[in-house]
PDB file of N, CA and C in Angstrom:
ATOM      1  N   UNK A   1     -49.701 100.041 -32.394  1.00  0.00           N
ATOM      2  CA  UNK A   1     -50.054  98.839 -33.095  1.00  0.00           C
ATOM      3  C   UNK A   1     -48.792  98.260 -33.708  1.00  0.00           C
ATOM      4  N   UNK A   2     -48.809  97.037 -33.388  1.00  0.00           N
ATOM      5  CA  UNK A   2     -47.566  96.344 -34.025  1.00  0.00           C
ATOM      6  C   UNK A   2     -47.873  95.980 -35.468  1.00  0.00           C
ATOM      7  N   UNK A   3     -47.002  95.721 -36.348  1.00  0.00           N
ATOM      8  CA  UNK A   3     -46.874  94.969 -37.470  1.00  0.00           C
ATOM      9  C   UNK A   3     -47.001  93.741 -37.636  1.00  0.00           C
ATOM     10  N   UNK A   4     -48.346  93.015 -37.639  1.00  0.00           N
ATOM     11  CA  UNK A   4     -48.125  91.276 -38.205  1.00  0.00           C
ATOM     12  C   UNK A   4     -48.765  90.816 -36.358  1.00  0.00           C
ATOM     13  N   UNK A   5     -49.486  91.441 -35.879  1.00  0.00           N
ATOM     14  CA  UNK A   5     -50.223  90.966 -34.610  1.00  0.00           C
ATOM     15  C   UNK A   5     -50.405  89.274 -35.057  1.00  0.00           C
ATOM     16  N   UNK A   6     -50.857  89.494 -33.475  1.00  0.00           N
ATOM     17  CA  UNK A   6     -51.138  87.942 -33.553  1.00  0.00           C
ATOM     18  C   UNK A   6     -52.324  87.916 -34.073  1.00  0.00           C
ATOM     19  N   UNK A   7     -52.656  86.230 -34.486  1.00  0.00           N
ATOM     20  CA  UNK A   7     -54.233  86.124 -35.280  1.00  0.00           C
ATOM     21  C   UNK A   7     -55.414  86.790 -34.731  1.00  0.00           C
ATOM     22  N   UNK A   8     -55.606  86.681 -33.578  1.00  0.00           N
ATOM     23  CA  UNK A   8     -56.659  87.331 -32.801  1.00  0.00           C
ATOM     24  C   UNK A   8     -57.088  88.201 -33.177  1.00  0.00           C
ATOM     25  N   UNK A   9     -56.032  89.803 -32.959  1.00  0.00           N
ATOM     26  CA  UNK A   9     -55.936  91.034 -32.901  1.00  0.00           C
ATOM     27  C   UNK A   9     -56.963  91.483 -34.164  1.00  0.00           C
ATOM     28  N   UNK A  10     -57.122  92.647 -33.663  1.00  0.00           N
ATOM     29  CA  UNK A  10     -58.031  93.273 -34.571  1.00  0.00           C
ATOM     30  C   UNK A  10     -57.496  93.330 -36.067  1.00  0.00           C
ATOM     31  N   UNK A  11     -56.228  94.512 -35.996  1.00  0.00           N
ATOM     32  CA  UNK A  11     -55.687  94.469 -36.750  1.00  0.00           C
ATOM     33  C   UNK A  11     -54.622  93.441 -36.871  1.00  0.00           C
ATOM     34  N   UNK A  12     -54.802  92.000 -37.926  1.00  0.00           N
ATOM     35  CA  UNK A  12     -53.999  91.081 -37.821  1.00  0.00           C
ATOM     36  C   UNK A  12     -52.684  91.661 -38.499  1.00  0.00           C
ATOM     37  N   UNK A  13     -52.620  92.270 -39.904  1.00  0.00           N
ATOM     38  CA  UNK A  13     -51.284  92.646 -40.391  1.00  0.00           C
ATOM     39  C   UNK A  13     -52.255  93.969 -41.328  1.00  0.00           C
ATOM     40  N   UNK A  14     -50.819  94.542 -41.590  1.00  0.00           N
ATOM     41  CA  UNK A  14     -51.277  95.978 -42.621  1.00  0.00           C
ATOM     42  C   UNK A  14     -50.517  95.138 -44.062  1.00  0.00           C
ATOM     43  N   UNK A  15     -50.939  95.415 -44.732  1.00  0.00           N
ATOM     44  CA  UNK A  15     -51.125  95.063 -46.673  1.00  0.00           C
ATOM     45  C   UNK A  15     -50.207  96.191 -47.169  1.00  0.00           C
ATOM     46  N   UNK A  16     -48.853  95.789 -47.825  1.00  0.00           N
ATOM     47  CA  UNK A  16     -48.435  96.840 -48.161  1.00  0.00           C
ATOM     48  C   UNK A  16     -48.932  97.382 -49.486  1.00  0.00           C
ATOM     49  N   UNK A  17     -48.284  98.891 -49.787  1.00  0.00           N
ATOM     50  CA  UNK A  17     -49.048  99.500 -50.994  1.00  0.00           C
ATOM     51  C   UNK A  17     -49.514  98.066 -52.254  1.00  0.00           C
ATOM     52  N   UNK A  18     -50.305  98.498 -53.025  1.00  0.00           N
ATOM     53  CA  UNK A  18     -50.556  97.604 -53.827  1.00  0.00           C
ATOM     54  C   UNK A  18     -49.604  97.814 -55.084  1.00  0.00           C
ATOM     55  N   UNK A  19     -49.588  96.463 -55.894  1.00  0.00           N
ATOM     56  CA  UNK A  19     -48.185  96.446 -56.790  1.00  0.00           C
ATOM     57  C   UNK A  19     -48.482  97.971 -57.339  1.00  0.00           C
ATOM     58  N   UNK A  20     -49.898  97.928 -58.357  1.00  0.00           N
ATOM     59  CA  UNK A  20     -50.044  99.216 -59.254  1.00  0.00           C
ATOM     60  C   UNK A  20     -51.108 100.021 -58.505  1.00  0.00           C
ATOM     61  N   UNK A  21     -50.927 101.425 -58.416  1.00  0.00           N
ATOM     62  CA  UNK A  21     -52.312 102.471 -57.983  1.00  0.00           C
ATOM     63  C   UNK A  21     -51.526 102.309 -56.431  1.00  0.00           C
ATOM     64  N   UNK A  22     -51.703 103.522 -55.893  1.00  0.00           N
ATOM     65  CA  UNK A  22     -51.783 104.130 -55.000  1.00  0.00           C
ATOM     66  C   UNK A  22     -52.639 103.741 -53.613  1.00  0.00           C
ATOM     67  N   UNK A  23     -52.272 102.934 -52.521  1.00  0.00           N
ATOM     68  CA  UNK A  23     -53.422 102.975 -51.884  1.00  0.00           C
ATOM     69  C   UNK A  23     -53.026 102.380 -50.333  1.00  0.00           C
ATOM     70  N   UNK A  24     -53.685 101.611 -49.270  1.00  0.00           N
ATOM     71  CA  UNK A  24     -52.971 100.977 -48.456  1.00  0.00           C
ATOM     72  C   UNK A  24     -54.073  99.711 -47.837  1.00  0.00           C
ATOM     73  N   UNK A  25     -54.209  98.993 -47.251  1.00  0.00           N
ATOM     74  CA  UNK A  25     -55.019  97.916 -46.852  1.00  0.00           C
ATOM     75  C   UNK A  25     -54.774  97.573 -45.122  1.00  0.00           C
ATOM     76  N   UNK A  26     -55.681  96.606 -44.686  1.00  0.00           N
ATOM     77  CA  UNK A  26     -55.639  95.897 -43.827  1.00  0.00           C
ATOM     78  C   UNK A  26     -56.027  94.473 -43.929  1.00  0.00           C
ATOM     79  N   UNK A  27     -55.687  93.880 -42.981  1.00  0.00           N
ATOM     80  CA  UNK A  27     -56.292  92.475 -42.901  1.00  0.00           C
ATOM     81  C   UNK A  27     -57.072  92.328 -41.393  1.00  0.00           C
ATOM     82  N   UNK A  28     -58.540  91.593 -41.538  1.00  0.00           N
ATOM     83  CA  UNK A  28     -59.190  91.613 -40.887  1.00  0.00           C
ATOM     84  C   UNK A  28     -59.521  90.086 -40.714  1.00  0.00           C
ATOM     85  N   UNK A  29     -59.173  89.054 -39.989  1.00  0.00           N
ATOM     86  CA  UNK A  29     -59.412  87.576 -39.990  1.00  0.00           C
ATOM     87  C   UNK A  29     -59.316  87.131 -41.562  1.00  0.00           C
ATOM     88  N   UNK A  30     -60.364  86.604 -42.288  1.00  0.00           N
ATOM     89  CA  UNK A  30     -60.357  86.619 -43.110  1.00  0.00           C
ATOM     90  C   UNK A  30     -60.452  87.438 -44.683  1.00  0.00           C
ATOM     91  N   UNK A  31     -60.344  88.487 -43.955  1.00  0.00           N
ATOM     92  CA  UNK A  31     -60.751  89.634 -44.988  1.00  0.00           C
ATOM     93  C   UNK A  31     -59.834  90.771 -45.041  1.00  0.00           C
ATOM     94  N   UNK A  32     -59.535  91.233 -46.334  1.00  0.00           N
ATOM     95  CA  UNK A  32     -58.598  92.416 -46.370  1.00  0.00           C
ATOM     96  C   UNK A  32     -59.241  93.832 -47.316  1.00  0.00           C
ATOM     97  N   UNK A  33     -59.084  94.800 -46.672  1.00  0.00           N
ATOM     98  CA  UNK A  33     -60.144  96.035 -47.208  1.00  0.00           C
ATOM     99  C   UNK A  33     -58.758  97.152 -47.366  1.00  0.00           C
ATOM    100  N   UNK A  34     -59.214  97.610 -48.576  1.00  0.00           N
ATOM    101  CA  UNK A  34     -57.528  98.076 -49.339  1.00  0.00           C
ATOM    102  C   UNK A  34     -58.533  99.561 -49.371  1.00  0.00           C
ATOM    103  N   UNK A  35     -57.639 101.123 -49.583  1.00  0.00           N
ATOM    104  CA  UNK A  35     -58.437 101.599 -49.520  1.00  0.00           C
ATOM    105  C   UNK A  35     -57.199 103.278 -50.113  1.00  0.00           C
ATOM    106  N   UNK A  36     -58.238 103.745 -50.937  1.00  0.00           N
ATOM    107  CA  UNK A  36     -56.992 105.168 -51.768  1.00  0.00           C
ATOM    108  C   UNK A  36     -56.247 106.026 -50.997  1.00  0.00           C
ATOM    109  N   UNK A  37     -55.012 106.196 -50.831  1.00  0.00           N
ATOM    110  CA  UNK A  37     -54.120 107.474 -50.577  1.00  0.00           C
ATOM    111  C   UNK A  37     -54.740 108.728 -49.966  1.00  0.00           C
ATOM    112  N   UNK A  38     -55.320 109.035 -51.462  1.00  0.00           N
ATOM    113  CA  UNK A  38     -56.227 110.247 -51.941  1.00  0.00           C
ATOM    114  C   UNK A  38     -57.508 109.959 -52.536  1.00  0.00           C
ATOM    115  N   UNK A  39     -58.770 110.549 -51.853  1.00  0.00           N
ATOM    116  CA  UNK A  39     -59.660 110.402 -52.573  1.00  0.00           C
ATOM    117  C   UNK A  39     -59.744 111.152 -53.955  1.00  0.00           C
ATOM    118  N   UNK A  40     -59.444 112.098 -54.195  1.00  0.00           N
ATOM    119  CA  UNK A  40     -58.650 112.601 -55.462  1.00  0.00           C
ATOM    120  C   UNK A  40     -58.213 111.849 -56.219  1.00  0.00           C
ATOM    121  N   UNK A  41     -57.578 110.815 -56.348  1.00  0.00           N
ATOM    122  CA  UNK A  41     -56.675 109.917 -57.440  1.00  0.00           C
ATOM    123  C   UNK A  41     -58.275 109.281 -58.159  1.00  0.00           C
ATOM    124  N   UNK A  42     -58.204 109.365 -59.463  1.00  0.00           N
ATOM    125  CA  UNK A  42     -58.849 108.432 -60.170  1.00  0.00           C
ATOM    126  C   UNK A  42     -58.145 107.294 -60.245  1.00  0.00           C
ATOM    127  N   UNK A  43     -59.227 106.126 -60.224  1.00  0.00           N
ATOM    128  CA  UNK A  43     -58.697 104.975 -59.962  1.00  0.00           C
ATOM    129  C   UNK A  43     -58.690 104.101 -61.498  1.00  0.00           C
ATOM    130  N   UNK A  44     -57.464 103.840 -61.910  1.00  0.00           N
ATOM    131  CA  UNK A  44     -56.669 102.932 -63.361  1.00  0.00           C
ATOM    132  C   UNK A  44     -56.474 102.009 -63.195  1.00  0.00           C
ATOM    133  N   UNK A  45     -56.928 101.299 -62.073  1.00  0.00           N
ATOM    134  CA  UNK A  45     -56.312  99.554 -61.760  1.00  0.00           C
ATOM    135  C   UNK A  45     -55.293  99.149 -60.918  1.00  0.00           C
ATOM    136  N   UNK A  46     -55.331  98.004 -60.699  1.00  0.00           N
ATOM    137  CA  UNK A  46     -54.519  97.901 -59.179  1.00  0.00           C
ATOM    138  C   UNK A  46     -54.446  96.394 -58.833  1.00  0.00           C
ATOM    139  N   UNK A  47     -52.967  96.080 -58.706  1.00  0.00           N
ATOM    140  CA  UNK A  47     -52.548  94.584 -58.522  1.00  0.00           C
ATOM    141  C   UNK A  47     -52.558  94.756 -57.044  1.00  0.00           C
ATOM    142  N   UNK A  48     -53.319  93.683 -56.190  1.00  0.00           N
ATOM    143  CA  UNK A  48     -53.467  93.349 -54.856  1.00  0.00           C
ATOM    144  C   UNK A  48     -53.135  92.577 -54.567  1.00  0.00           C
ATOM    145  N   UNK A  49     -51.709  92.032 -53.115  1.00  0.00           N
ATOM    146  CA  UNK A  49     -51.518  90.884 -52.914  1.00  0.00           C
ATOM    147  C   UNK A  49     -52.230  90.810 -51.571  1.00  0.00           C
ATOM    148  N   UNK A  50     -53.002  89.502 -51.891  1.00  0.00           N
ATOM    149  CA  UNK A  50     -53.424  89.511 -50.517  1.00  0.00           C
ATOM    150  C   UNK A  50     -53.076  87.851 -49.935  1.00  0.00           C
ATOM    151  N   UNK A  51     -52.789  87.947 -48.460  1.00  0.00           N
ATOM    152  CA  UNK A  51     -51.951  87.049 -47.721  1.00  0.00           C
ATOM    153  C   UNK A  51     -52.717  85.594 -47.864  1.00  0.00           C
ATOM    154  N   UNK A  52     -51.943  84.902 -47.384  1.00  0.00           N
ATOM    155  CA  UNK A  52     -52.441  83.759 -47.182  1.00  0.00           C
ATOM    156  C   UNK A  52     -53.680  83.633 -46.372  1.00  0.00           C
ATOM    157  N   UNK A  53     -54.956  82.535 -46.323  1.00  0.00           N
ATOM    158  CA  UNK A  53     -55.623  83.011 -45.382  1.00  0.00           C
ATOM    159  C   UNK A  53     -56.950  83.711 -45.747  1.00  0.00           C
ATOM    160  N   UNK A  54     -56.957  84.487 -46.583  1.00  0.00           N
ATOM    161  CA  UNK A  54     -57.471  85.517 -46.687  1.00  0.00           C
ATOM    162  C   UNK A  54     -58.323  85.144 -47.983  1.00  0.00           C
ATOM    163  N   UNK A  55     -60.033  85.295 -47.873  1.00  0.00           N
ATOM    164  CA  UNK A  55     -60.633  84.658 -48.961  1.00  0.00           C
ATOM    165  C   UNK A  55     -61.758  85.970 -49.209  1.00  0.00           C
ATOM    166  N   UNK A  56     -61.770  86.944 -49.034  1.00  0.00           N
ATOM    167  CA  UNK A  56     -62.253  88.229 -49.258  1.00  0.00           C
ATOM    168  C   UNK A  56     -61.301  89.549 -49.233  1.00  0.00           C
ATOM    169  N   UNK A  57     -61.739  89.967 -50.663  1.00  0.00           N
ATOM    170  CA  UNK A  57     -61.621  91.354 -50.487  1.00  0.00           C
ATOM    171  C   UNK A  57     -62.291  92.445 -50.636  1.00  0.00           C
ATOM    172  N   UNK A  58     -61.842  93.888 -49.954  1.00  0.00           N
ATOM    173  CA  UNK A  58     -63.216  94.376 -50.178  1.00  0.00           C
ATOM    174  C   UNK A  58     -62.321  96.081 -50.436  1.00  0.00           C
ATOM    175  N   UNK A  59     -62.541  96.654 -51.851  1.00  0.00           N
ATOM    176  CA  UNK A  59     -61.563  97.643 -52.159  1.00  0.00           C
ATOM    177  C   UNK A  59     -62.570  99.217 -52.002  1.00  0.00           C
ATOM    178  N   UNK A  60     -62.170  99.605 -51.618  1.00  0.00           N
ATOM    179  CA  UNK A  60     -62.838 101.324 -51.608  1.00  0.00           C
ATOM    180  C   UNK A  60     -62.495 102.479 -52.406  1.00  0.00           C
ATOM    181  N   UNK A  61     -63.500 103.536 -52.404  1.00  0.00           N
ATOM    182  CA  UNK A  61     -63.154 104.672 -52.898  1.00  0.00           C
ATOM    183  C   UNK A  61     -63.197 104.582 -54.550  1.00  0.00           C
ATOM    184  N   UNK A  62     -63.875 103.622 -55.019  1.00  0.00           N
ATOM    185  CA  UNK A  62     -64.328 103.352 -56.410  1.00  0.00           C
ATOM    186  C   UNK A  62     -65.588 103.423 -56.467  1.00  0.00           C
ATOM    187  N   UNK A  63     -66.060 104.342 -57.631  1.00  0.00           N
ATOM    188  CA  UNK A  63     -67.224 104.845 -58.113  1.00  0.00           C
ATOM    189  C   UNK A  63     -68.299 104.094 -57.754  1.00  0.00           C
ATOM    190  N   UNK A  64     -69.563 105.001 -57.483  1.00  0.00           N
ATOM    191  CA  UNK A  64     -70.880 103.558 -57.115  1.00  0.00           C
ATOM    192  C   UNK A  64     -71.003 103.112 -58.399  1.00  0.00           C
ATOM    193  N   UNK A  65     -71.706 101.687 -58.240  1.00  0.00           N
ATOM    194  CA  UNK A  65     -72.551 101.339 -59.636  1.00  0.00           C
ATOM    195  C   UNK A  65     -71.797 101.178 -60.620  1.00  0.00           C
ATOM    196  N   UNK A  66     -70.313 100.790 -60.406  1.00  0.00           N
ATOM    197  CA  UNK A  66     -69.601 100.817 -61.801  1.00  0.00           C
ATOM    198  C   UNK A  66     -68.995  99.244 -62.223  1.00  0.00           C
ATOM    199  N   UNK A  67     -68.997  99.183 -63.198  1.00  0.00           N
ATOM    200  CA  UNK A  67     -68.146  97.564 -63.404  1.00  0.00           C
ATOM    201  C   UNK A  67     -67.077  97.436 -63.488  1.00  0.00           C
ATOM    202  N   UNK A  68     -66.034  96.778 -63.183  1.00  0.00           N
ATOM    203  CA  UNK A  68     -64.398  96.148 -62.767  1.00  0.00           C
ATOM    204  C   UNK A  68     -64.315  94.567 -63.097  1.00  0.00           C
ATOM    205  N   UNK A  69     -62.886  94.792 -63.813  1.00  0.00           N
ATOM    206  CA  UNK A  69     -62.551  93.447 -64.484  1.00  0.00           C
ATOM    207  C   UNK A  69     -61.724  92.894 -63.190  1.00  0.00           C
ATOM    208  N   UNK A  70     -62.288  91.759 -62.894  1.00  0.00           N
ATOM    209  CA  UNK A  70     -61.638  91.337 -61.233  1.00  0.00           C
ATOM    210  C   UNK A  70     -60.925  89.703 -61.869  1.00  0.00           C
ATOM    211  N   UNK A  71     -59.701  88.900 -61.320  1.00  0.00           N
ATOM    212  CA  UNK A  71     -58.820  88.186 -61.512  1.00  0.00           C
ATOM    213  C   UNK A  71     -58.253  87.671 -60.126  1.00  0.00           C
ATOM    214  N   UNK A  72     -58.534  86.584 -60.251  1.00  0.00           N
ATOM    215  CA  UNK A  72     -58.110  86.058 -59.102  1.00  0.00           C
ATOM    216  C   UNK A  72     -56.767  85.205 -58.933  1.00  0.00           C
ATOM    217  N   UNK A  73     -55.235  85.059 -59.034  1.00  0.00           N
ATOM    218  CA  UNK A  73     -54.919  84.264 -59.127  1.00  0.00           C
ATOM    219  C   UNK A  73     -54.048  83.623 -57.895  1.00  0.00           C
ATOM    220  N   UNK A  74     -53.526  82.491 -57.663  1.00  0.00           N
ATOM    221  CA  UNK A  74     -53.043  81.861 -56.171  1.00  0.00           C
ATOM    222  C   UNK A  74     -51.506  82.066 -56.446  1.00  0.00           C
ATOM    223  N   UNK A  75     -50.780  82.248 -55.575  1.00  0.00           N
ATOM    224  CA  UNK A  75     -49.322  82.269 -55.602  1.00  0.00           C
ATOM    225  C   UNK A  75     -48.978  81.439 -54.574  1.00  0.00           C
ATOM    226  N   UNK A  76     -47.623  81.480 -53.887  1.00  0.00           N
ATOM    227  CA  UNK A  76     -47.299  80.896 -52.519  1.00  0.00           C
ATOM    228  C   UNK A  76     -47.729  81.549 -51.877  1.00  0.00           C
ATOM    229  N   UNK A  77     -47.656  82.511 -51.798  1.00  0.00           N
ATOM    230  CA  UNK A  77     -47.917  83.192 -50.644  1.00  0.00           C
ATOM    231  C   UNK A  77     -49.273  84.051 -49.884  1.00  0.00           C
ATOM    232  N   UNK A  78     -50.195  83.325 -50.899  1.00  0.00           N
ATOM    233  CA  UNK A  78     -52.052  83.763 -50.711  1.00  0.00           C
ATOM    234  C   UNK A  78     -52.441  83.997 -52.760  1.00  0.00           C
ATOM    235  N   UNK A  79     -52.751  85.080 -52.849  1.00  0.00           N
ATOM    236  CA  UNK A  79     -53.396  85.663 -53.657  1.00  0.00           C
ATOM    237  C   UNK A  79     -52.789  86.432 -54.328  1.00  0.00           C
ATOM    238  N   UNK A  80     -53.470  86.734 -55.843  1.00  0.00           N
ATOM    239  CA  UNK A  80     -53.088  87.815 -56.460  1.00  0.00           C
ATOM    240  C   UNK A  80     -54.388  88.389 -56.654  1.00  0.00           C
ATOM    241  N   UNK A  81     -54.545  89.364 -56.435  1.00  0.00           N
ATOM    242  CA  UNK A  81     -55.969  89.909 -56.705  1.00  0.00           C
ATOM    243  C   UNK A  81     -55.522  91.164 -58.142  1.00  0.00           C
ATOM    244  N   UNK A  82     -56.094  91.134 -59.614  1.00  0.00           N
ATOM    245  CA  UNK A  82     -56.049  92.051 -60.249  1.00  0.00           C
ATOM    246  C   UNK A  82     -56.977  92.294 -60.613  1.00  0.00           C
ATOM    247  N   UNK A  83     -57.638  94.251 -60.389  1.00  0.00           N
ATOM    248  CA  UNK A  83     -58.533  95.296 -60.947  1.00  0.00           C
ATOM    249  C   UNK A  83     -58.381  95.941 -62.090  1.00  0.00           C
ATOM    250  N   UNK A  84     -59.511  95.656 -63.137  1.00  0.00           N
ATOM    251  CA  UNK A  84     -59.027  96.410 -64.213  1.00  0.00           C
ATOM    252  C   UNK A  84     -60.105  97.329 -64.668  1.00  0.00           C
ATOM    253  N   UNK A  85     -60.236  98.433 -65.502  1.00  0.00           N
ATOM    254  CA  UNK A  85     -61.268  99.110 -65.787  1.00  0.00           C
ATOM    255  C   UNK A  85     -61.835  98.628 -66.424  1.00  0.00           C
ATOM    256  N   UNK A  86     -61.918  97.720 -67.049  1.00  0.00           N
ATOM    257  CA  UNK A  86     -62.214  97.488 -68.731  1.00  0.00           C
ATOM    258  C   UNK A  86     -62.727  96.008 -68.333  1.00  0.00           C
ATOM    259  N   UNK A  87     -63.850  95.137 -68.909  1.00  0.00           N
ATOM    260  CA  UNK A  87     -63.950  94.079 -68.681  1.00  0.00           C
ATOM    261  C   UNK A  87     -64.719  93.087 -67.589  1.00  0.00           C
ATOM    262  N   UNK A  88     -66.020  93.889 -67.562  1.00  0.00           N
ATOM    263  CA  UNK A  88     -66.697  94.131 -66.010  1.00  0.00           C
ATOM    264  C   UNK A  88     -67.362  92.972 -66.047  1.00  0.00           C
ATOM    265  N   UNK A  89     -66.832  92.230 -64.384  1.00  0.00           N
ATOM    266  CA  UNK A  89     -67.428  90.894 -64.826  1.00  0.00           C
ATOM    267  C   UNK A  89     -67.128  91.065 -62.707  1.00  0.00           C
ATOM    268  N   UNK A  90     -67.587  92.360 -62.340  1.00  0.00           N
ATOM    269  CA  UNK A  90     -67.922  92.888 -60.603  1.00  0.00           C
ATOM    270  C   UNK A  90     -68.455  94.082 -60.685  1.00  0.00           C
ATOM    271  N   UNK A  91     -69.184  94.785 -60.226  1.00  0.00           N
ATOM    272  CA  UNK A  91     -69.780  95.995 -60.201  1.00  0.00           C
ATOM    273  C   UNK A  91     -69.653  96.095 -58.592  1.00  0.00           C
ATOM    274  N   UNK A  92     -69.207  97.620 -58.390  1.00  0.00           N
ATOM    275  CA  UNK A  92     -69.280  97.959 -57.122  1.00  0.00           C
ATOM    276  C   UNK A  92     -70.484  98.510 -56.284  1.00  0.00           C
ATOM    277  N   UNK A  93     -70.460  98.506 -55.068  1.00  0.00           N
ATOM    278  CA  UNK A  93     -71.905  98.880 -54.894  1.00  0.00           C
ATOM    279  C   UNK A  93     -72.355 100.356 -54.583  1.00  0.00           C
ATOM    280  N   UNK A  94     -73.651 100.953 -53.847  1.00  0.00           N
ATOM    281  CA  UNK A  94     -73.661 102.383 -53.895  1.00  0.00           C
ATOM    282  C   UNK A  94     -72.494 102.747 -53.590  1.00  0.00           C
ATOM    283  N   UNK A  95     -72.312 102.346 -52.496  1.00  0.00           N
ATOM    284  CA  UNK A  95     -71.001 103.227 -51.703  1.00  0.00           C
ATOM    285  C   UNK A  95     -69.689 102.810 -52.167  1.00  0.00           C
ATOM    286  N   UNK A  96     -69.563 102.704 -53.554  1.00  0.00           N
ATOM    287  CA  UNK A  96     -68.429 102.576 -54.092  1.00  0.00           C
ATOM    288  C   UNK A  96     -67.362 101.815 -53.831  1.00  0.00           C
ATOM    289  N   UNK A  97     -67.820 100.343 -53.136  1.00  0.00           N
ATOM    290  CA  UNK A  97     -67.080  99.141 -52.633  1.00  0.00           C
ATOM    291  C   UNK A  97     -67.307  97.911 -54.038  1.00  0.00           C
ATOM    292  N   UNK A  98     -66.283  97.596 -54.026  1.00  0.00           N
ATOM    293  CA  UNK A  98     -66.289  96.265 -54.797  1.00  0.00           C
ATOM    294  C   UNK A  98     -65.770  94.888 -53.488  1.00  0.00           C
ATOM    295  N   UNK A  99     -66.412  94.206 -53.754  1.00  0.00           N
ATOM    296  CA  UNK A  99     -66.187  92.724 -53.074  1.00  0.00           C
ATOM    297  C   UNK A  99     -66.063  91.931 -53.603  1.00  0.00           C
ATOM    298  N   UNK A 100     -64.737  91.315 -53.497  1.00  0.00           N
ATOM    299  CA  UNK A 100     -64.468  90.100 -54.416  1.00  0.00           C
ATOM    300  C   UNK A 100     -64.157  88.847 -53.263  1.00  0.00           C
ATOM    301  N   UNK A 101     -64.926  87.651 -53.535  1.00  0.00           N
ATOM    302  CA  UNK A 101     -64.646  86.418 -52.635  1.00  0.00           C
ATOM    303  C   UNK A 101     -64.053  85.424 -53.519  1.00  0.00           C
ATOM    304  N   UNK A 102     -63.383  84.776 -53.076  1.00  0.00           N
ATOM    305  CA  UNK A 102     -62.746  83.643 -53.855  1.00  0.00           C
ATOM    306  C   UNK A 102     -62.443  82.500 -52.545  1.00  0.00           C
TER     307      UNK A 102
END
């Protein structure tokens, strides 16, 4: 698999680590699904850049049923996506996914 495929491709580009927390992503057309190292790591929050393009995210390996302070902000270059513990205004679902659309 190459790095930064063309639009088509399944895998369009890989998401590098996120600014804070441990973890790695993909991009999927419009959507990028970020996902832990270690399922082991408790999760403290986590700055996500996600690309241009890209109007979903969808983060894993976070607790079912729990609430997350979610932040959306635009840069040049797509998104800033920030997760925080504190401030729950997203709850993830059973399977411990949060989805954030913007």
């Amino acid at each position: 698999m190459e790095r930064g495929g063309k639009r088509g491709d399944l895998w369009n580009d890989l998401v590098e680590r996120p600014v804070l927390g441990a973890g790695h992503g993909a991009v999927f057309g419009t959507s990028a699904v970020y996902f832990p190292q270690s399922a082991n790591m408790p999760f403290a929050g986590a700055t996500f850049n996600a690309p241009a393009g890209v109007n979903a995210v969808y983060i894993t390996g976070l607790m079912p049923n729990v609430g997350y302070g979610v932040s959306v902000q635009a840069n040049g270059a797509g998104n800033v996506v920030n997760v925080i513990t504190s401030g729950a205004n997203a709850t993830t679902d059973a399977a411990g996914v949060l989805a954030v659309a913007f």
